[in-house]
Protein backbone atom coordinates (compact mmCIF):
# COMPACT_ATOMS: atom_id res chain seq x y z
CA UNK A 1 54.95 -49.52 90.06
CA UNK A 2 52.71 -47.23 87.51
CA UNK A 3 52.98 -44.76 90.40
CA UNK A 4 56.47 -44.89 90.38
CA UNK A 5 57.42 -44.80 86.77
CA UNK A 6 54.73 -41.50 86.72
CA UNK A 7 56.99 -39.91 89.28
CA UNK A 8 60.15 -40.51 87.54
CA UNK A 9 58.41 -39.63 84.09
CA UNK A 10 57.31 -35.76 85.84
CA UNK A 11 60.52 -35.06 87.74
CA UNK A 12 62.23 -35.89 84.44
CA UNK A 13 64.12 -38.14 86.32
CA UNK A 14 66.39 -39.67 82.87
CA UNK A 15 65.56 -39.06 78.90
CA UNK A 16 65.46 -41.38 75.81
CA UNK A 17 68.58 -41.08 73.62
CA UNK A 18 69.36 -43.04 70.46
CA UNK A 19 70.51 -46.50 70.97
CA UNK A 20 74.45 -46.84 68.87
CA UNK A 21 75.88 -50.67 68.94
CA UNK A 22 78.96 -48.94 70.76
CA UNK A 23 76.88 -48.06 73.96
CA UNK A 24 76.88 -49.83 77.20
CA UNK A 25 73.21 -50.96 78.54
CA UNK A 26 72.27 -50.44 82.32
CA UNK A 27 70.03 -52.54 83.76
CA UNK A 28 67.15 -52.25 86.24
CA UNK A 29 64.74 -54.26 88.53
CA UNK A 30 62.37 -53.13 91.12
CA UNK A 31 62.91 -53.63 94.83
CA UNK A 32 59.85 -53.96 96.60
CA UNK A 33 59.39 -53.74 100.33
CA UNK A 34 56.36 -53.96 103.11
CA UNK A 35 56.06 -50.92 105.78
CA UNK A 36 54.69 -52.80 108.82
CA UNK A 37 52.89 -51.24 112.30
CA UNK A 38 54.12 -52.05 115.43
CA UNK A 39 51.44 -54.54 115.46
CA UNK A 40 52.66 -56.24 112.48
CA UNK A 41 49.85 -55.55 110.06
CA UNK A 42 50.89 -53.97 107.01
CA UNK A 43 50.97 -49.89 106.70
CA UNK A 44 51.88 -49.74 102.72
CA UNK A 45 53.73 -51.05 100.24
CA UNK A 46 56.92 -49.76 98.55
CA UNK A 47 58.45 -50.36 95.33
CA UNK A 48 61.39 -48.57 93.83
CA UNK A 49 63.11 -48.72 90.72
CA UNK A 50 67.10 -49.11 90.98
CA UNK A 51 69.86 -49.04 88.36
CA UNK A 52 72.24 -52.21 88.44
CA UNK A 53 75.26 -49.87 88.23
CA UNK A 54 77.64 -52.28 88.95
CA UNK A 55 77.89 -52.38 85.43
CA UNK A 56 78.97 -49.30 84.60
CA UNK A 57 82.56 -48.07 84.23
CA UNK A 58 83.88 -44.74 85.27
CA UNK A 59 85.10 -42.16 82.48
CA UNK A 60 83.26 -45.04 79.73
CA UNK A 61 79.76 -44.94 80.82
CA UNK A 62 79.69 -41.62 83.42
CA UNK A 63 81.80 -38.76 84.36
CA UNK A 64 80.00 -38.18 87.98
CA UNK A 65 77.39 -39.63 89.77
CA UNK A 66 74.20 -38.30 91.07
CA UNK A 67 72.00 -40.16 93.71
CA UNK A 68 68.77 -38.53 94.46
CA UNK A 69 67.35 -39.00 98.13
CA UNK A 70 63.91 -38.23 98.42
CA UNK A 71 62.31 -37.58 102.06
């Protein structure tokens, strides 16, 4: 996870803005997940940090969306 949050924090991934009462808050959670061989044993683990957009409300909380894919 401190991996992760480093990588979002250098690619300037979001940015810190005032908090106003009037302002709807997104959630997050991590989704982890185990790369396995062939043989079963375990190649690396994965963790990524998601938005739970589902909240959000087009033309209130975003004009257009963005969704990064990283290979």
């Amino acid at each position: 996870m401190r991996d992760e949050i480093q990588a979002l924090r250098s690619n300037h991934t979001w940015f810190l803005v005032p908090f106003y009462p009037s302002m709807n808050v997104i959630g997050s959670q991590w989704v982890y997940k185990i790369k396995r061989r062939v043989d079963g044993s375990i190649k690396r683990y994965k963790v990524c940090l998601v938005a739970r957009g589902f909240t959000q409300q087009e033309v209130i909380d975003y004009f257009k969306t963005f969704s990064p894919v990283i290979k």
